[in-house]
C-alpha atoms as a PDB file:
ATOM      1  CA  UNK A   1       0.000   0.000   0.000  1.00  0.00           C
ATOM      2  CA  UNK A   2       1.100   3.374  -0.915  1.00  0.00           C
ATOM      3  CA  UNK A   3       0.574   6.780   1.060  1.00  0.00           C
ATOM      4  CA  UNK A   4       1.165   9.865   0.490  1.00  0.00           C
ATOM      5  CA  UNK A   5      -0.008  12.710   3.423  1.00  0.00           C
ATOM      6  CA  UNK A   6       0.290  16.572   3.193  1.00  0.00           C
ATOM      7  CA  UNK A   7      -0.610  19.542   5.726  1.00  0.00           C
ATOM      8  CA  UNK A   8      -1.659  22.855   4.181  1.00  0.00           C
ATOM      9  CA  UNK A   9      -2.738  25.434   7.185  1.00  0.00           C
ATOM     10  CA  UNK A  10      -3.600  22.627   9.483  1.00  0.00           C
ATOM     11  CA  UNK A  11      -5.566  20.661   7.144  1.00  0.00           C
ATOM     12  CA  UNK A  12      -3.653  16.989   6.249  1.00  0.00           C
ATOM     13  CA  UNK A  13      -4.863  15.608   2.625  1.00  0.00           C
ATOM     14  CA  UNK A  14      -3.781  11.916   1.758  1.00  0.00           C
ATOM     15  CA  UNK A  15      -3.551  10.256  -1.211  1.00  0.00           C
ATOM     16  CA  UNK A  16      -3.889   6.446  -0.225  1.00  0.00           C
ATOM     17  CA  UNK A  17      -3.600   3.206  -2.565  1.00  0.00           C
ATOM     18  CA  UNK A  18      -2.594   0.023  -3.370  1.00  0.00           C
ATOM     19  CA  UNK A  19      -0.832  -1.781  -6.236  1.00  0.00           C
ATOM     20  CA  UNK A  20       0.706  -4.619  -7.363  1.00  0.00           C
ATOM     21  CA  UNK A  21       4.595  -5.933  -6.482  1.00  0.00           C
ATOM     22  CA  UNK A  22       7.177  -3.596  -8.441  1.00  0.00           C
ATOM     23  CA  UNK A  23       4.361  -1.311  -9.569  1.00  0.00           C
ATOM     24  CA  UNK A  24       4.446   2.576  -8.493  1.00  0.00           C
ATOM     25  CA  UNK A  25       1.775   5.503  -8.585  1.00  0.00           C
ATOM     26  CA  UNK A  26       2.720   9.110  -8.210  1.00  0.00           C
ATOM     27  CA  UNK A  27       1.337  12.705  -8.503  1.00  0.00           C
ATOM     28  CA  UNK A  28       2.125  15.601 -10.166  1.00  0.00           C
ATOM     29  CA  UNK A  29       1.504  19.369 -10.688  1.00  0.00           C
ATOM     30  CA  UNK A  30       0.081  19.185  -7.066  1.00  0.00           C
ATOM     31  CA  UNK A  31      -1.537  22.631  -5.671  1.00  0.00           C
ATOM     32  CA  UNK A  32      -4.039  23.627  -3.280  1.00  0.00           C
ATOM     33  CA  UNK A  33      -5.272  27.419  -2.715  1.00  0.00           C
ATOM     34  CA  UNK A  34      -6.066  30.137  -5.030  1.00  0.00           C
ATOM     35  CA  UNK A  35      -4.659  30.672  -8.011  1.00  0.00           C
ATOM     36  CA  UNK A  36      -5.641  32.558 -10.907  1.00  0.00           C
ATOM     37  CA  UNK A  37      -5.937  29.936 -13.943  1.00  0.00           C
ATOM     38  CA  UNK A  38      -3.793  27.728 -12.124  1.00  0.00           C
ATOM     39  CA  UNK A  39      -1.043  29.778 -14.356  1.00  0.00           C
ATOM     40  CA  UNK A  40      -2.101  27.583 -17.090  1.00  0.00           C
ATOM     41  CA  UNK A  41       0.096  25.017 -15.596  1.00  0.00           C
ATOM     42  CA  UNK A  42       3.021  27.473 -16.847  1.00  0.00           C
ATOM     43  CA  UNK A  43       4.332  28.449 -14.011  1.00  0.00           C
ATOM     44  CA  UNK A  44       4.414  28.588 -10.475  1.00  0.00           C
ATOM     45  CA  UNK A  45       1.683  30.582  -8.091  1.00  0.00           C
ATOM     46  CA  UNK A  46       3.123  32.628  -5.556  1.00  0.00           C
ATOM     47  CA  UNK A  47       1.749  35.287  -3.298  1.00  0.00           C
ATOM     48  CA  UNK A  48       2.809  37.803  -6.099  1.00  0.00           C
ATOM     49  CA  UNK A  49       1.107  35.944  -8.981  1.00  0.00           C
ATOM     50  CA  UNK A  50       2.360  34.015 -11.504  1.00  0.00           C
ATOM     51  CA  UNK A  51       6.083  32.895 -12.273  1.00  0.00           C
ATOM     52  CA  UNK A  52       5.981  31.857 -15.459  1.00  0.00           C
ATOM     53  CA  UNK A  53       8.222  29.206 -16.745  1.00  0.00           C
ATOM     54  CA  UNK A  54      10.410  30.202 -19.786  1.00  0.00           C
ATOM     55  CA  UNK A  55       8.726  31.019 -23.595  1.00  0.00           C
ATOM     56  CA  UNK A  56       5.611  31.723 -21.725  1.00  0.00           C
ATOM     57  CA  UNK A  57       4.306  35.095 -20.521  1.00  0.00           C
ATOM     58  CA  UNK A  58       1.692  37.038 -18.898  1.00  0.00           C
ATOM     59  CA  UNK A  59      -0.709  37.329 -16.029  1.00  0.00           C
ATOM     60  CA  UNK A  60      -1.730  34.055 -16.141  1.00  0.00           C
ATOM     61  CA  UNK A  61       1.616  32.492 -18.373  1.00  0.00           C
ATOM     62  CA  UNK A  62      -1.354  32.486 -20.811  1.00  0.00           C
ATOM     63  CA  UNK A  63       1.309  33.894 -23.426  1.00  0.00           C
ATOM     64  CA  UNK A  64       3.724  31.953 -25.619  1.00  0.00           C
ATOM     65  CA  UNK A  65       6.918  33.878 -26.132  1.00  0.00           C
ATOM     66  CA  UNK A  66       9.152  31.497 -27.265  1.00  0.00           C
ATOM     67  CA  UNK A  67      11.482  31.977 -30.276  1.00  0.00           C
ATOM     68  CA  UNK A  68      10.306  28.303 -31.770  1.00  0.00           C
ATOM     69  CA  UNK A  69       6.703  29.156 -33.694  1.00  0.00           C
ATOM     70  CA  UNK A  70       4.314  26.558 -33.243  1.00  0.00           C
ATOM     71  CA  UNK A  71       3.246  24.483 -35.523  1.00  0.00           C
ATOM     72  CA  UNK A  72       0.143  26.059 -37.418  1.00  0.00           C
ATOM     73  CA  UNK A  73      -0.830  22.130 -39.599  1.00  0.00           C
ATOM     74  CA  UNK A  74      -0.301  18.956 -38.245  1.00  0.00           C
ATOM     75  CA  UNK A  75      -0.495  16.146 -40.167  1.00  0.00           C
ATOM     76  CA  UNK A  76       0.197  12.367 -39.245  1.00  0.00           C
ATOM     77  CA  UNK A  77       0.718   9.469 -41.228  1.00  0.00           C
ATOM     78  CA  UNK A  78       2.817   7.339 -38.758  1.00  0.00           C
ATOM     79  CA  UNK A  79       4.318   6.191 -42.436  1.00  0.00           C
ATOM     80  CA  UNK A  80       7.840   8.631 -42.785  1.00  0.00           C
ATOM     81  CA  UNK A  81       9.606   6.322 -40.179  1.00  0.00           C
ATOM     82  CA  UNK A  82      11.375   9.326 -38.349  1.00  0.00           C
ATOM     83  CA  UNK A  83      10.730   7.536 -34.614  1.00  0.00           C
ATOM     84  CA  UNK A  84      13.410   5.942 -33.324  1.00  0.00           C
ATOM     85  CA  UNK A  85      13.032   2.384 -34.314  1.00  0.00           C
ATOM     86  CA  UNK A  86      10.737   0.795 -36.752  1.00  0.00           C
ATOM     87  CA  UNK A  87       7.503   0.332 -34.516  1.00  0.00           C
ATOM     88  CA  UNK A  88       8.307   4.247 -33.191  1.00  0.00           C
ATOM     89  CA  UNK A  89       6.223   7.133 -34.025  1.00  0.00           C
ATOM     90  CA  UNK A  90       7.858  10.747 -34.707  1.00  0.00           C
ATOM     91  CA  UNK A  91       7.865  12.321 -30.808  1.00  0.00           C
ATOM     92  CA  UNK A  92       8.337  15.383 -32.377  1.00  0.00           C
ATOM     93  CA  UNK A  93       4.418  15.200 -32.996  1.00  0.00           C
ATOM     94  CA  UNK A  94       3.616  13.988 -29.533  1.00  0.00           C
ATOM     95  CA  UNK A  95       4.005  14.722 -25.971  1.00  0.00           C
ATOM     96  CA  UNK A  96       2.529  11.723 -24.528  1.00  0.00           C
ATOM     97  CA  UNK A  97       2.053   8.184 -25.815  1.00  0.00           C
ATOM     98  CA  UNK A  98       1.246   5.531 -23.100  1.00  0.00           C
ATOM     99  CA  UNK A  99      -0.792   2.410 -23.391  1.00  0.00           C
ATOM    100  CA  UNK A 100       2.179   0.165 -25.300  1.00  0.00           C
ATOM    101  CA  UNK A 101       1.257   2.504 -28.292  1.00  0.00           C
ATOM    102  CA  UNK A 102       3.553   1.192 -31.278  1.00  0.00           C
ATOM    103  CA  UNK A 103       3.188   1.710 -34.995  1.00  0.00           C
ATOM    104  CA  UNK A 104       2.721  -1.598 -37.420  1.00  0.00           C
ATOM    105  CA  UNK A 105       1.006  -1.535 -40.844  1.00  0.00           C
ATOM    106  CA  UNK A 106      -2.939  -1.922 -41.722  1.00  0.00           C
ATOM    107  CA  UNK A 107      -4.500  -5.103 -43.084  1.00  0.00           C
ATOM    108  CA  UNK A 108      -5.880  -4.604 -46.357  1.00  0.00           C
ATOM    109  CA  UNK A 109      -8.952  -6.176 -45.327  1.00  0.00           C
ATOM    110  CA  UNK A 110      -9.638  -3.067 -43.171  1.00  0.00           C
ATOM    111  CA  UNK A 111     -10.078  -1.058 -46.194  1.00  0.00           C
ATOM    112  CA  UNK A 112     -13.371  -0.197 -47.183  1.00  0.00           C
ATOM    113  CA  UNK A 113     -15.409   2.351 -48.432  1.00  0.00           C
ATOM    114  CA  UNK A 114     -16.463   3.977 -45.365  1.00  0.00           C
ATOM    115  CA  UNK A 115     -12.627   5.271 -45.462  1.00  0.00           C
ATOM    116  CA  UNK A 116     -11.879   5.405 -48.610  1.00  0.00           C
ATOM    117  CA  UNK A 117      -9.044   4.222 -47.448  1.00  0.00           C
ATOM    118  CA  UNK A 118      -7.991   6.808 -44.875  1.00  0.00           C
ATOM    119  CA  UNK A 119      -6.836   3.850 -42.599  1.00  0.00           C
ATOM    120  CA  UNK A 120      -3.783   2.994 -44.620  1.00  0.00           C
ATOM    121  CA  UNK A 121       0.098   2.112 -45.089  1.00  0.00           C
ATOM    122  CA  UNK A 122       1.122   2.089 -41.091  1.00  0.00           C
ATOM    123  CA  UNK A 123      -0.927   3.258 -38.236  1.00  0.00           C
ATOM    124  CA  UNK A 124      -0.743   4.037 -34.487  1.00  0.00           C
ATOM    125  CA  UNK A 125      -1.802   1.402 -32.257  1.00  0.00           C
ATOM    126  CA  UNK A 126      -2.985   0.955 -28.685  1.00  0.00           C
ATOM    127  CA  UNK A 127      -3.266  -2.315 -26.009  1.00  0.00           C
ATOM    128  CA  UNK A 128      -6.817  -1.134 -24.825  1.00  0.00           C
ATOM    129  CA  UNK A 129      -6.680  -4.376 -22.086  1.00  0.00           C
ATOM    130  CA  UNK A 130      -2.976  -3.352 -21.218  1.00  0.00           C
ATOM    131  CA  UNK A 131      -3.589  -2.248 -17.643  1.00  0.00           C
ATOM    132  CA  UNK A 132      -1.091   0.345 -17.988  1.00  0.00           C
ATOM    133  CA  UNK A 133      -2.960   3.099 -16.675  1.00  0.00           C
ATOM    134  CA  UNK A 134      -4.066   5.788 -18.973  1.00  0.00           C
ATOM    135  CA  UNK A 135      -4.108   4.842 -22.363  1.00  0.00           C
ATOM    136  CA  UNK A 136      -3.929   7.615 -24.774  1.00  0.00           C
ATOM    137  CA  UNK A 137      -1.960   9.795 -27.610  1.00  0.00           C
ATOM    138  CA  UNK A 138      -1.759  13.991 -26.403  1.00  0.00           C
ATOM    139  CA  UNK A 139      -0.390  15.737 -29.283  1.00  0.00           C
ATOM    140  CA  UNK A 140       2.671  18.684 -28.760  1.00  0.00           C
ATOM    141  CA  UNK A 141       1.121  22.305 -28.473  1.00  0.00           C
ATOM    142  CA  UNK A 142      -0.683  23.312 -31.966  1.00  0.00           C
ATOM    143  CA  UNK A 143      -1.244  26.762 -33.296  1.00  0.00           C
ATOM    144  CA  UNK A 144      -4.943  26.298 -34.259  1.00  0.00           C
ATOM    145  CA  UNK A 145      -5.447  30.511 -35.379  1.00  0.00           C
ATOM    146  CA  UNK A 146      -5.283  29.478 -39.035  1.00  0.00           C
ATOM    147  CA  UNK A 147      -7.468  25.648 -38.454  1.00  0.00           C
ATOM    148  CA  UNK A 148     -10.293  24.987 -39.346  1.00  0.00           C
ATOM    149  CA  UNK A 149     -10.683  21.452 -39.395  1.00  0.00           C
ATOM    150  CA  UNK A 150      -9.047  17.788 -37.810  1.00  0.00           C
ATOM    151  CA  UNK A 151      -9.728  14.891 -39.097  1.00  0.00           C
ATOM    152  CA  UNK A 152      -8.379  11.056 -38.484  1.00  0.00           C
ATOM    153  CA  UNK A 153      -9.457   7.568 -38.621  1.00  0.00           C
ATOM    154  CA  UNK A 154     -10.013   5.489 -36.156  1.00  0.00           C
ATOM    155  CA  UNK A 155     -10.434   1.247 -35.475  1.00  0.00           C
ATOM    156  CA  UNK A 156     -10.984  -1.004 -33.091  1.00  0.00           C
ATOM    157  CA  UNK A 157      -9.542  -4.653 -33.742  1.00  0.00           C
ATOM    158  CA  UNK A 158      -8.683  -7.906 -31.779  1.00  0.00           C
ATOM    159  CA  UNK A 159      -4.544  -8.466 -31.260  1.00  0.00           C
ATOM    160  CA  UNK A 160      -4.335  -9.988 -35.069  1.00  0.00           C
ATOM    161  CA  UNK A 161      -5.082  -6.412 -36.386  1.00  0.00           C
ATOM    162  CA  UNK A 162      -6.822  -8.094 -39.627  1.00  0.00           C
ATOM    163  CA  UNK A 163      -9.971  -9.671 -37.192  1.00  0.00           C
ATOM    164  CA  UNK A 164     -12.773  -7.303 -36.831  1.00  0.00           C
ATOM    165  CA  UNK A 165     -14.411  -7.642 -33.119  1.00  0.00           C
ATOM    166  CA  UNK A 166     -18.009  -6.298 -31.996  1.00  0.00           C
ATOM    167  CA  UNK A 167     -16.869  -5.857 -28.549  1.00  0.00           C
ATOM    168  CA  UNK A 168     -16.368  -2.314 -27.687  1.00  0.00           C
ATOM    169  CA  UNK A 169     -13.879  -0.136 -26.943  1.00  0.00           C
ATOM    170  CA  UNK A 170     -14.320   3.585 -26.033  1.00  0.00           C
ATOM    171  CA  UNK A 171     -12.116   6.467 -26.880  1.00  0.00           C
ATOM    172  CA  UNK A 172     -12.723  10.309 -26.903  1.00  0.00           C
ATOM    173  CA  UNK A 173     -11.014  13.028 -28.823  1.00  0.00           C
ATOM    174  CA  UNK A 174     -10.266  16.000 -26.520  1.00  0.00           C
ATOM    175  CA  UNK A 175      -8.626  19.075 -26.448  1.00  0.00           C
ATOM    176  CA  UNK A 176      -7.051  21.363 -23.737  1.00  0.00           C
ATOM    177  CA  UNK A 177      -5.477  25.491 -23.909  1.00  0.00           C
ATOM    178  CA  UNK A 178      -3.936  24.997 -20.494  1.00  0.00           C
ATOM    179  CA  UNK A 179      -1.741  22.253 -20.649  1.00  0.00           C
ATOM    180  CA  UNK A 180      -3.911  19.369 -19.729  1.00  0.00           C
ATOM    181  CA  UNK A 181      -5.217  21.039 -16.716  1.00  0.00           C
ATOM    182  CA  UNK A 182      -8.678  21.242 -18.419  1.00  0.00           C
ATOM    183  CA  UNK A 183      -9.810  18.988 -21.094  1.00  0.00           C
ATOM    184  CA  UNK A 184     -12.571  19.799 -23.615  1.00  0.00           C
ATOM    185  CA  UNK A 185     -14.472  17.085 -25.511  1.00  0.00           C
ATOM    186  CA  UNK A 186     -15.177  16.928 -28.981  1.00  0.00           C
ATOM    187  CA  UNK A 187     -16.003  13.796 -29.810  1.00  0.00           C
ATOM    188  CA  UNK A 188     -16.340   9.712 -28.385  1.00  0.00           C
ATOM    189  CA  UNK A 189     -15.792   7.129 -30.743  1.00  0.00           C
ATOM    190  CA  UNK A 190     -17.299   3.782 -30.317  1.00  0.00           C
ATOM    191  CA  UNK A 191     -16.653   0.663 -32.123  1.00  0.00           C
ATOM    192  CA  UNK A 192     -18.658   0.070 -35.393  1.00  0.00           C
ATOM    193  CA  UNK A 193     -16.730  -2.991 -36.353  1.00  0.00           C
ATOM    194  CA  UNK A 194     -14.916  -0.968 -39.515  1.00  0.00           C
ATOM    195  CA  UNK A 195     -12.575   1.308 -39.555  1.00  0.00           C
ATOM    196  CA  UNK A 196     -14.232   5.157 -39.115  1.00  0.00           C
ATOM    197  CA  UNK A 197     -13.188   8.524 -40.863  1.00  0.00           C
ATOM    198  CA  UNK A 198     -14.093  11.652 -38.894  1.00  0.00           C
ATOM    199  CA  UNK A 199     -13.554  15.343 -40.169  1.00  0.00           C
ATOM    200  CA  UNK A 200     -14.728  17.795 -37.638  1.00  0.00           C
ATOM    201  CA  UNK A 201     -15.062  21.718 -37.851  1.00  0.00           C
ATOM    202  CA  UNK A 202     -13.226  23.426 -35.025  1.00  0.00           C
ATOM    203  CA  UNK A 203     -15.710  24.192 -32.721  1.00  0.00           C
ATOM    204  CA  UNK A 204     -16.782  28.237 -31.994  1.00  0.00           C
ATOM    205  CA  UNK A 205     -15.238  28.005 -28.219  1.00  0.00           C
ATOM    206  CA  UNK A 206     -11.498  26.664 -29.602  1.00  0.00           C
ATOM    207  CA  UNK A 207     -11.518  29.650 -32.519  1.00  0.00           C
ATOM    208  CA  UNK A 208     -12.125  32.303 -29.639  1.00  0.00           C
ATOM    209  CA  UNK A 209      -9.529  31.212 -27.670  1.00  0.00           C
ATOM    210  CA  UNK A 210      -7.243  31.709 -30.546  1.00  0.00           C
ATOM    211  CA  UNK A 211      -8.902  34.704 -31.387  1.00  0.00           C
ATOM    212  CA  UNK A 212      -8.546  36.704 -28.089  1.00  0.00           C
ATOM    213  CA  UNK A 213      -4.948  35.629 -28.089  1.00  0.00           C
ATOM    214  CA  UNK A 214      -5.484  34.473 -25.002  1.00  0.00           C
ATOM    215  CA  UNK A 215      -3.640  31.571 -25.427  1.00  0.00           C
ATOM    216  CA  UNK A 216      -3.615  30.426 -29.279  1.00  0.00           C
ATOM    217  CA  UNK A 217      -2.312  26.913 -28.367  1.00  0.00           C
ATOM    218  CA  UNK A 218      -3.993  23.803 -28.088  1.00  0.00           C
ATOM    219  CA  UNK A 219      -3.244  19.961 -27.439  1.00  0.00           C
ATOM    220  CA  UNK A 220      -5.347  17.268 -28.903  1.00  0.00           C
ATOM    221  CA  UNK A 221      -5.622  13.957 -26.700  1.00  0.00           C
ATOM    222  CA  UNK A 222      -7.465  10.649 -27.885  1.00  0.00           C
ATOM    223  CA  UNK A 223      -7.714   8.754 -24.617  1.00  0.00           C
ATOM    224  CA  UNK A 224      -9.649   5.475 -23.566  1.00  0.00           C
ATOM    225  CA  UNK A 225     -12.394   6.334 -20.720  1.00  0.00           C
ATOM    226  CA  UNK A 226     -13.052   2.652 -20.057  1.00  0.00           C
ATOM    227  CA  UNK A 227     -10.992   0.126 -18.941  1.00  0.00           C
ATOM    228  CA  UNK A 228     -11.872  -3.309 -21.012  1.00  0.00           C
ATOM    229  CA  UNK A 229     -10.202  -7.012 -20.354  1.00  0.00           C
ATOM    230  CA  UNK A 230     -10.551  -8.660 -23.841  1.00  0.00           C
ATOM    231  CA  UNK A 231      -6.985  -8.081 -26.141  1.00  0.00           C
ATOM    232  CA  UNK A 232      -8.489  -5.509 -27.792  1.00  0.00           C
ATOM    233  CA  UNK A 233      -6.445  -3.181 -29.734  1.00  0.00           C
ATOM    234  CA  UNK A 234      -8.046   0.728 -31.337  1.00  0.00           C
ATOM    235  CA  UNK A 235      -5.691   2.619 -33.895  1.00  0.00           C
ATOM    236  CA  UNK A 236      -5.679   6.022 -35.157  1.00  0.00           C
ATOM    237  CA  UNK A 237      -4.122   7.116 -38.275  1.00  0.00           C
ATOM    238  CA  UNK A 238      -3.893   9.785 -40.756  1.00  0.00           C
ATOM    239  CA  UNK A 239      -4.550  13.071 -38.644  1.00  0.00           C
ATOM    240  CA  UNK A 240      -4.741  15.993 -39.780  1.00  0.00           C
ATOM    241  CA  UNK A 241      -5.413  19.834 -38.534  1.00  0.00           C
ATOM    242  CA  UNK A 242      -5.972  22.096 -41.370  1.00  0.00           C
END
């Protein structure tokens, strides 16, 4: 069993649980009192405001400042083979990848003509049964004040990725302007036993954000919000913001 107790002003908070041999759990970006928009996880609250870590700026480190522009299109095929390794996607695209994510190629029986074959050539994959914690993809920070669109396709399959399945696995498409602190929906995807395109607009609350300048950058996450025992397997390829 593992514990973790703190004391803020008199008041103890613990974080309590338990886990297998060998295994550890651990917090992170831990802060209780005020603090105004948590400095958009950018920097550290003081009793003076916000410190705000370098490139970023602000009252709120809402402000990107940095010399490196973010990227304004993003587009993924998981098929240029710049990761390191042959089953490695380019981490220059990604800040996070967890859930034994690892690139291999498509079956051609997957391609139909709900895709038009938009699920194609290699694609990223995800152990949805892998009981690694969080399983998900959160792309780097993305200039979205010239987007208008992001689309991607997405599967669900058993471990042999050319077997279809009807059992279900459940992933959303997010999005966040304050470093994960908040996280937006856009969409959930569901199986439908073939392999799904989706092209969505931008929605009106993202473009203001960029807009106001308040803070122009966005990550995109596609995370599983169910845990599921079967080997089940989902795969997203060919995303792009435009």
């Amino acid at each position: 069993m593992g514990e973790f107790v703190f004391s803020f002003n008199g008041t103890q908070f613990r974080w309590i649980g338990t886990q297998l041999k060998d295994e550890r759990w651990s917090i992170n970006s831990l802060f209780i009192g005020e603090c105004p928009e948590y400095c958009h996880d950018r920097g550290l609250c003081t009793v003076s405001g916000c410190q705000c870590a370098i490139d970023y700026s602000g009252t709120h480190c809402e402000k990107y400042v940095g010399k490196e522009l973010l990227p304004i299109w993003f587009n993924e095929t998981f098929d240029d083979g710049s990761g390191e390794g042959a089953n490695a996607p380019n981490l220059n695209n990604w800040m996070k990848l967890s859930g034994d994510g690892h690139i291999r190629h498509v079956c051609d029986e997957n391609f139909n003509n709900n895709t038009n074959n938009y699920l194609s050539g290699q694609a990223l994959h995800f152990n949805a049964g892998c009981g690694c914690g969080q399983v998900e993809a959160i792309t780097r920070e993305l200039n979205i004040s010239q987007a208008t669109t992001i689309s991607f396709a997405f599967h669900v399959t058993l471990e042999d990725n050319c077997l279809f399945t009807t059992n279900n696995v459940t992933v959303a498409l997010e999005w966040t302007f304050d470093e994960g602190i908040t996280w937006k929906r856009l969409i959930t995807l569901y199986n439908q036993e073939h392999a799904q395109f989706v092209n969505m607009t931008l929605p009106t609350e993202m473009k203001d954000i960029a807009e106001n300048q308040t803070s122009s950058s966005v990550r995109f996450r596609w995370t599983q919000i169910e845990h599921v025992t079967n080997d089940l397997y989902w795969s997203i390829d060919n995303i792009r913001l435009e």
